[in-house]
N, C-alpha and C. Protein backbone atom coordinates (compact mmCIF):
# COMPACT_ATOMS: atom_id res chain seq x y z
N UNK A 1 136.84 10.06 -95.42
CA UNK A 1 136.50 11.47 -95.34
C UNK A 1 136.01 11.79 -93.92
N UNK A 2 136.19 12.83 -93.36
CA UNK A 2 135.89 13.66 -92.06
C UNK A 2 135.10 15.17 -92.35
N UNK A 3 134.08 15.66 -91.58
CA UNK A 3 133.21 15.95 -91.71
C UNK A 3 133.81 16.96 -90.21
N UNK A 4 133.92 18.55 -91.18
CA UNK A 4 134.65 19.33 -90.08
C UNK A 4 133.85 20.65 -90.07
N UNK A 5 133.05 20.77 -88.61
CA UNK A 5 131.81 21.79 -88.63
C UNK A 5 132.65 23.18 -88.32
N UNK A 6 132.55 24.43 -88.83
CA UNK A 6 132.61 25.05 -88.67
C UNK A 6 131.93 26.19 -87.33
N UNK A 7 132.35 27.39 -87.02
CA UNK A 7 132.18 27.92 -85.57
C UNK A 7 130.58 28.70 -86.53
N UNK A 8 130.41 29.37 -87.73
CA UNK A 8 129.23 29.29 -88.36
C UNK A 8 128.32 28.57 -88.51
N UNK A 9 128.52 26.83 -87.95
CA UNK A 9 128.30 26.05 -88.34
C UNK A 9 128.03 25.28 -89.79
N UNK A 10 128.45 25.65 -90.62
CA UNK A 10 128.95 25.24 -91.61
C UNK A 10 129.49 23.88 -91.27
N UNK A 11 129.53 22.74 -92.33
CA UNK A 11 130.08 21.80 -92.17
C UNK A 11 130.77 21.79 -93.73
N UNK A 12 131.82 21.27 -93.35
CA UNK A 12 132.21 20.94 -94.82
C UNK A 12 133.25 19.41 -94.75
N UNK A 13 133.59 18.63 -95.65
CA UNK A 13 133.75 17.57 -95.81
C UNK A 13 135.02 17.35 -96.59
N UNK A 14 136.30 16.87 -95.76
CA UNK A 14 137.57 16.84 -96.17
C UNK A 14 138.42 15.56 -95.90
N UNK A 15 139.69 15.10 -96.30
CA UNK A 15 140.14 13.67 -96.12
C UNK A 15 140.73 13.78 -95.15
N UNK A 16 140.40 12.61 -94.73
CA UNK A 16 141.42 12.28 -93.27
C UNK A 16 142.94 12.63 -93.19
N UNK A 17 143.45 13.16 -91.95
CA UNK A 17 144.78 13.99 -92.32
C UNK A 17 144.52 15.20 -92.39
N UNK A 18 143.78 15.88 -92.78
CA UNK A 18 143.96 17.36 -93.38
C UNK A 18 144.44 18.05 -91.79
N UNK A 19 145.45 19.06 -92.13
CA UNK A 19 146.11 20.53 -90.96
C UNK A 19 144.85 20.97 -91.05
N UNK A 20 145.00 21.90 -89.88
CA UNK A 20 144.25 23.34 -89.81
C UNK A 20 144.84 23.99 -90.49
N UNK A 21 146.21 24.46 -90.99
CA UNK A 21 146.88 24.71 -92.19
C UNK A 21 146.14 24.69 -93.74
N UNK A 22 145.97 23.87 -93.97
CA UNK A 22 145.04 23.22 -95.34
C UNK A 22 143.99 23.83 -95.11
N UNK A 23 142.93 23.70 -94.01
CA UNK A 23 141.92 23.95 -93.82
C UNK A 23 141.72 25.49 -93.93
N UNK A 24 142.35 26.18 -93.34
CA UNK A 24 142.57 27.66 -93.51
C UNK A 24 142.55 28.16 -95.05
N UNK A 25 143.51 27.20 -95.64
CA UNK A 25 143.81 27.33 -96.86
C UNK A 25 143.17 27.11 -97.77
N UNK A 26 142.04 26.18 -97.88
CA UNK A 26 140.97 25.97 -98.65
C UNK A 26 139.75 27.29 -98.68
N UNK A 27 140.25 28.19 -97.32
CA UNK A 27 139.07 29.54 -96.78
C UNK A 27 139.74 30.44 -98.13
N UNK A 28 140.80 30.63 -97.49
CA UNK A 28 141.86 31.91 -98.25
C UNK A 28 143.26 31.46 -97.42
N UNK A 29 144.05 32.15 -99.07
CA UNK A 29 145.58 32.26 -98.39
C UNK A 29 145.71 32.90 -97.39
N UNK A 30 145.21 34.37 -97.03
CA UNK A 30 145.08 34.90 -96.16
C UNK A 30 145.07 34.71 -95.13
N UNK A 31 143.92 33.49 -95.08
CA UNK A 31 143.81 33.36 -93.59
C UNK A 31 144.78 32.00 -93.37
N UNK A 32 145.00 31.35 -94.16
CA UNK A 32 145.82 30.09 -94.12
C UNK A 32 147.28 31.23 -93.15
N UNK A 33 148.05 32.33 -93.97
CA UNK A 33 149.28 33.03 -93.67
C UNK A 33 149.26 33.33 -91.95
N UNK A 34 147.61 33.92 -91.59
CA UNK A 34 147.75 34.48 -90.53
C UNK A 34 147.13 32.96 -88.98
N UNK A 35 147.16 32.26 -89.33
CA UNK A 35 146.80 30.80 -88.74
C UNK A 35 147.88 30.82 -87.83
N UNK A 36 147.26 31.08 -86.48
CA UNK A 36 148.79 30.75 -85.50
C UNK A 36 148.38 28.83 -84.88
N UNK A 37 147.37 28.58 -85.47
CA UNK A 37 147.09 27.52 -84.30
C UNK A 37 145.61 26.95 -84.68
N UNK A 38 145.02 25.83 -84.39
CA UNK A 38 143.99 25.36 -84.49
C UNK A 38 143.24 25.23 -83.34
N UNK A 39 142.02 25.05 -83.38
CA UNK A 39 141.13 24.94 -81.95
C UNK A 39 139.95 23.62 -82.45
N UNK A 40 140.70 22.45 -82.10
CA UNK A 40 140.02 21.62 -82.61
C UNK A 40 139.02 20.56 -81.35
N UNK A 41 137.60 20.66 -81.59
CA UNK A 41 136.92 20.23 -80.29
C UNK A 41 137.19 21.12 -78.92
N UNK A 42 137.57 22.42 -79.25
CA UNK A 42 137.79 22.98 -77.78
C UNK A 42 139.26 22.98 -77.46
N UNK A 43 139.95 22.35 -78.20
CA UNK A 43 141.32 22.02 -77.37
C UNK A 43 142.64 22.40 -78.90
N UNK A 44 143.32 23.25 -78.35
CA UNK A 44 144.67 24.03 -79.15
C UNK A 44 145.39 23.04 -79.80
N UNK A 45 145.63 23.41 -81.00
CA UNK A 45 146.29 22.26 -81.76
C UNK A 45 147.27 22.72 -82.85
N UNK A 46 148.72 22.07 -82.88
CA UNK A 46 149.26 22.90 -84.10
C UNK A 46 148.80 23.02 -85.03
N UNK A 47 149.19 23.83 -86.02
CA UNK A 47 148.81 23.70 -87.49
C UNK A 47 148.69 23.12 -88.65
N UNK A 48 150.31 21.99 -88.20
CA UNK A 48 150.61 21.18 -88.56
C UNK A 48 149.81 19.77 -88.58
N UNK A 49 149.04 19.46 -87.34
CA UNK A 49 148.64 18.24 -86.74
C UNK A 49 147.65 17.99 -87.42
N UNK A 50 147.50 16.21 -88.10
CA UNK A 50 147.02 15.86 -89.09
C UNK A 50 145.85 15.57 -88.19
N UNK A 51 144.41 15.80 -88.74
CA UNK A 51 143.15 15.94 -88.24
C UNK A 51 142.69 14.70 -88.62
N UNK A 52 141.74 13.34 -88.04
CA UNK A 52 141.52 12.22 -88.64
C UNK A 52 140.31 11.68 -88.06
N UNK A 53 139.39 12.67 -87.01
CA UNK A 53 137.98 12.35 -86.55
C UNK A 53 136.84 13.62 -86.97
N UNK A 54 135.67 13.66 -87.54
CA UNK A 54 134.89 14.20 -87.55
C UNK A 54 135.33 15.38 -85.85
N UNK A 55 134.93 16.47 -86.09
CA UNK A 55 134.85 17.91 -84.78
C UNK A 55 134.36 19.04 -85.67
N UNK A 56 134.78 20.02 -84.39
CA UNK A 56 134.35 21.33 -84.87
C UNK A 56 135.72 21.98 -84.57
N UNK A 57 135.87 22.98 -85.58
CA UNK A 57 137.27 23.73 -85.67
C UNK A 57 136.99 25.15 -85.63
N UNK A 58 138.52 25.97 -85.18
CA UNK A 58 138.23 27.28 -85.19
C UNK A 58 139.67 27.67 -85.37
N UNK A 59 139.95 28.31 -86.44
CA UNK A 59 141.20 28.87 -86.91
C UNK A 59 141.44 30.10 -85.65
N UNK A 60 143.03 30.08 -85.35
CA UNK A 60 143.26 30.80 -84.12
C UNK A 60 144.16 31.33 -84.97
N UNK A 61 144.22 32.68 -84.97
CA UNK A 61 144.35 34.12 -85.48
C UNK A 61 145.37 35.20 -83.97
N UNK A 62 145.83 36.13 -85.07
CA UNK A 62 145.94 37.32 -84.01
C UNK A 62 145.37 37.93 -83.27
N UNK A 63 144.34 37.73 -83.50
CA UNK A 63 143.03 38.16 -83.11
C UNK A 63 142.04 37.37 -82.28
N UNK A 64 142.20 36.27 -82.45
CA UNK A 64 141.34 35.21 -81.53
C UNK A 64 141.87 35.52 -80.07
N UNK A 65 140.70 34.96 -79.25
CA UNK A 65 140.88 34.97 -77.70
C UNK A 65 142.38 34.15 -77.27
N UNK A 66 142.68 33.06 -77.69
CA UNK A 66 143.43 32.10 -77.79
C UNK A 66 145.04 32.69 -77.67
N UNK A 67 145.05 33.84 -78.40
CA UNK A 67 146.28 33.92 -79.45
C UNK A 67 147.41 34.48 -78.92
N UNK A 68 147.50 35.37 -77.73
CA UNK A 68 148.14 36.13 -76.98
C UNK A 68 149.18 34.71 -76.29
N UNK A 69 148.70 33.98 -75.37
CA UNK A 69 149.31 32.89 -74.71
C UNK A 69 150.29 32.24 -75.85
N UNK A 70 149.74 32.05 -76.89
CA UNK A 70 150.69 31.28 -78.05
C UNK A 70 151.93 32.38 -78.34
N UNK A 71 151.37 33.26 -78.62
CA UNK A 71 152.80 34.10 -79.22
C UNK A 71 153.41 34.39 -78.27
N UNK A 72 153.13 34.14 -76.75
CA UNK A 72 153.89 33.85 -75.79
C UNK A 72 155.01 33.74 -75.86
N UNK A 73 153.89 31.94 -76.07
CA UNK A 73 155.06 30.47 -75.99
C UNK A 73 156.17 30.91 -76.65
N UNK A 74 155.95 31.33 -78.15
CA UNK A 74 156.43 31.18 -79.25
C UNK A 74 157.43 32.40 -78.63
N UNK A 75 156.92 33.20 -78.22
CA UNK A 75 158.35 34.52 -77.99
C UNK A 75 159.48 33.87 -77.23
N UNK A 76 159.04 32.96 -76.03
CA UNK A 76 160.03 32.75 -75.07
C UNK A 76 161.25 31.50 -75.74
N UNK A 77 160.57 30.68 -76.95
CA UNK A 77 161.21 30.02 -77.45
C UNK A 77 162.28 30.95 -78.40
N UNK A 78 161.69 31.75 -79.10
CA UNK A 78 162.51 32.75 -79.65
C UNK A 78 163.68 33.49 -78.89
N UNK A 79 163.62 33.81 -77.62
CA UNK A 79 163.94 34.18 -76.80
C UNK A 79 165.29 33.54 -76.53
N UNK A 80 165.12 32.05 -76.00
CA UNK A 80 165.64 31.33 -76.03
C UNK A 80 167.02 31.17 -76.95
N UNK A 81 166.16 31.11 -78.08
CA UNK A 81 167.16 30.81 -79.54
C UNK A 81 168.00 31.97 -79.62
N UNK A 82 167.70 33.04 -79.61
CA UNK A 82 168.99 34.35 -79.74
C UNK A 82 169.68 34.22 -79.14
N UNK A 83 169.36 33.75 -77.42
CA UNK A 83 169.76 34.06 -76.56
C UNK A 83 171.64 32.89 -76.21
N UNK A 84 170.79 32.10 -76.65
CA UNK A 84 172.02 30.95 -77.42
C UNK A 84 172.84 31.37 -78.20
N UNK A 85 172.52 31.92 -79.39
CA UNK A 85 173.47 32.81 -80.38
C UNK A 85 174.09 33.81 -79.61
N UNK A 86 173.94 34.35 -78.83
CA UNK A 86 174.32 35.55 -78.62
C UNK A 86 175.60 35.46 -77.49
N UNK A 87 175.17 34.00 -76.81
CA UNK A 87 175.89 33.43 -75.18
C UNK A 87 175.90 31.92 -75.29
N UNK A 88 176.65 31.56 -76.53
CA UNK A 88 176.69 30.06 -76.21
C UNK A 88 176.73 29.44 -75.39
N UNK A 89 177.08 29.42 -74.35
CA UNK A 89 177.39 29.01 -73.19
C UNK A 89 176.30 28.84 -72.02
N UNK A 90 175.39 29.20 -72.55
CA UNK A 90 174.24 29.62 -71.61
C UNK A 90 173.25 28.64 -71.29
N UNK A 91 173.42 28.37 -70.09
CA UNK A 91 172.31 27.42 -69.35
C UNK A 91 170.98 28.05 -69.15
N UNK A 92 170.07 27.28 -70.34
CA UNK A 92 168.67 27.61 -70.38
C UNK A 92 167.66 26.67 -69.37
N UNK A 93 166.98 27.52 -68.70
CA UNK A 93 166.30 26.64 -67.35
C UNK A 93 164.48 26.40 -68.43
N UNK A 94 163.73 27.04 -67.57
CA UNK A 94 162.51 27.08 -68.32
C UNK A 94 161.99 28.41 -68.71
N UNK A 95 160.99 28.31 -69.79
CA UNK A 95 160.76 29.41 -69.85
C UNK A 95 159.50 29.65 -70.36
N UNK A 96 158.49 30.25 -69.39
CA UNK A 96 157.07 29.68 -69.41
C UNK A 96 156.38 31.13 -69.69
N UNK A 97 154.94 31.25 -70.43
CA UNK A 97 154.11 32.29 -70.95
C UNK A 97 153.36 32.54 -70.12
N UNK A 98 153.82 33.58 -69.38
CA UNK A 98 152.84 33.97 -68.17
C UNK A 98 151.66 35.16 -68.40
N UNK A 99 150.83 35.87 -67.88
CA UNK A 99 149.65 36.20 -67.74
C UNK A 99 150.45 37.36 -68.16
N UNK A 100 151.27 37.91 -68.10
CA UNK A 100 151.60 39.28 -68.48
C UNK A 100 152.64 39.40 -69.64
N UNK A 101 153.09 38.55 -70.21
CA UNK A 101 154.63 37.99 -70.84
C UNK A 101 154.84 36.73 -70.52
N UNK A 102 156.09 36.66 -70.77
CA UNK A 102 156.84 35.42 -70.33
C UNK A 102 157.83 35.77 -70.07
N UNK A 103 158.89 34.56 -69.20
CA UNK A 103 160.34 35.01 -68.75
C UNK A 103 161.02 33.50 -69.01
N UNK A 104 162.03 33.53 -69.02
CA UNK A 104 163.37 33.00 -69.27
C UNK A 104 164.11 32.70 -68.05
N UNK A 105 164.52 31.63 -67.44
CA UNK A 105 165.07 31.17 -66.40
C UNK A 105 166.56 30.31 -66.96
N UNK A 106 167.20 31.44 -66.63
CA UNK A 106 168.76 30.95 -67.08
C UNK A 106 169.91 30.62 -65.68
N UNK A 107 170.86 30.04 -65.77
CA UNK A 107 171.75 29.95 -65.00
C UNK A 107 173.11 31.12 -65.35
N UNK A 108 172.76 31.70 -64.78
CA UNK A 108 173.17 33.60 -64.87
C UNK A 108 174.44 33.98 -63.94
N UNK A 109 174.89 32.65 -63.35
CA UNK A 109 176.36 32.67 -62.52
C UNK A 109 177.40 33.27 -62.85
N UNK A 110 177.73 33.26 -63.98
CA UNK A 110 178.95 33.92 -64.76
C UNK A 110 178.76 35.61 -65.17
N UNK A 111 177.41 36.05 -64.97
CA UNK A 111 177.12 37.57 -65.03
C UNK A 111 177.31 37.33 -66.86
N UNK A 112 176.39 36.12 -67.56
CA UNK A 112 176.76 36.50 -69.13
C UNK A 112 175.90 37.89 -69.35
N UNK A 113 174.49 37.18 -68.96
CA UNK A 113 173.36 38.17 -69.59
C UNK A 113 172.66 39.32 -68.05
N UNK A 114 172.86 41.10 -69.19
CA UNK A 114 172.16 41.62 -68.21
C UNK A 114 171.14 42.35 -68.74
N UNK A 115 170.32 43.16 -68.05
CA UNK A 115 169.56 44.04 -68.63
C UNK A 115 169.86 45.23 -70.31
N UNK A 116 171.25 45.39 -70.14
CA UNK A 116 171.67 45.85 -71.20
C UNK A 116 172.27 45.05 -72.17
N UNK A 117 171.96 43.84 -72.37
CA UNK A 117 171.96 42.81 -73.13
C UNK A 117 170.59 42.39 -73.88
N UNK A 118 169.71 43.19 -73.12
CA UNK A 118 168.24 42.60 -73.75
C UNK A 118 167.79 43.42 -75.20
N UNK A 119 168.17 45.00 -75.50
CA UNK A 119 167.75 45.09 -76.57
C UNK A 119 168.82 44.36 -77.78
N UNK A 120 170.03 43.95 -77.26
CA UNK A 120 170.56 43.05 -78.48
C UNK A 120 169.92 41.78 -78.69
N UNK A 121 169.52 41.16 -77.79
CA UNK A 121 168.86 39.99 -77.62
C UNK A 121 167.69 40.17 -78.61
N UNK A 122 166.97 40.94 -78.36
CA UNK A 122 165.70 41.77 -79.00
C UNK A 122 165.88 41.80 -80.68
N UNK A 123 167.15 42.37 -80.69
CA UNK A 123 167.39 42.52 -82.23
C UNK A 123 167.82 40.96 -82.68
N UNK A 124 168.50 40.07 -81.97
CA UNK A 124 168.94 38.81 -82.40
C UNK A 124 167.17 38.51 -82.93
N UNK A 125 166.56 38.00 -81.83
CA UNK A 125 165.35 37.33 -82.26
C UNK A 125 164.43 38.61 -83.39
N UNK A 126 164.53 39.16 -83.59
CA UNK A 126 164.04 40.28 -85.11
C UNK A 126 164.98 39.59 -85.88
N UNK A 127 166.55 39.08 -86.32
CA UNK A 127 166.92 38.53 -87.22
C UNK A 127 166.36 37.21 -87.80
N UNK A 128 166.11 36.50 -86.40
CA UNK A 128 165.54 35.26 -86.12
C UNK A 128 164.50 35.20 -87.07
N UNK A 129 163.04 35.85 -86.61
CA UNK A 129 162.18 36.15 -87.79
C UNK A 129 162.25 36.31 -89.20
N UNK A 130 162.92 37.29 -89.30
CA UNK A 130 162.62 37.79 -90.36
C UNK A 130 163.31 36.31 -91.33
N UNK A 131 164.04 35.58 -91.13
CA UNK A 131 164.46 34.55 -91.75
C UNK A 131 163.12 33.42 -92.13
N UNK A 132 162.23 33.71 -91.55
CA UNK A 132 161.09 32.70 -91.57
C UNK A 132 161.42 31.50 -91.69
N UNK A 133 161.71 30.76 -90.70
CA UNK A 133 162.25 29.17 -90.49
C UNK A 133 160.95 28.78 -89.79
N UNK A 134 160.80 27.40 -90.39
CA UNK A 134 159.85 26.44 -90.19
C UNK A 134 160.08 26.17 -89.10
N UNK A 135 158.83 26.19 -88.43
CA UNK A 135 158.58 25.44 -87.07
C UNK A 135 158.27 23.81 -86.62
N UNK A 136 159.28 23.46 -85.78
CA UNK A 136 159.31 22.29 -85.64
C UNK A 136 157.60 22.10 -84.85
N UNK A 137 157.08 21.29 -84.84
CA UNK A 137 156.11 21.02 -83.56
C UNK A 137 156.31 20.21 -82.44
């Protein structure tokens, strides 16, 4: 058993292994649904990632300080993925969550993708979603 203090400080006492997933989930479904991420000892952690030392945790929300940078990440990967569907062919460079957004660094030689390609792109990744596919970590 591991011994996981809460930001109330609350402690409560769970088996080795347990997600921040679970953990959420033992609060409310609620908050388990809206869980983008864990904050375990200070440091971002998937949701997924099996917990196995005594810390202190903090469920990262839409709302948490945290949360903006993640749905970032998570957009530009999305981003990504349409962007494939849409231009097979397409050489994906990096694509990093910056302070204002994020951007997409493609090899754009062939003139696939332009500005008037982005609200289809837009709608690809809205299909993307709404499918709710599991996230790899």
């Amino acid at each position: 058993m591991i011994n996981i203090t809460f930001p109330d400080g609350a402690v409560r006492e769970f088996e080795s292994g347990v997600t921040t997933f679970e953990i959420a989930q033992s609060i409310s479904n609620s908050l388990a649904k809206k869980a983008l991420a864990g904050k375990f000892n200070g440091k971002l952690i998937d949701t997924t990632r099996a917990i196995t030392e005594d810390g202190s945790i903090e469920i990262v929300t839409p709302d948490h300080e945290d949360a903006l940078p993640i749905l970032r990440h998570s957009a530009a990967h999305l981003f990504a993925q349409a962007a494939r569907r849409l231009f097979p062919d397409i050489h994906l460079g990096v694509g990093p969550a910056i302070e204002d957004g994020f951007y997409y660094d493609t090899d754009n030689t062939a003139g696939q993708i332009s500005n008037e390609d982005l609200p289809r792109i837009e709608e690809e990744m809205q299909k993307i979603v709404k499918r709710k596919l599991p996230i790899n970590p």
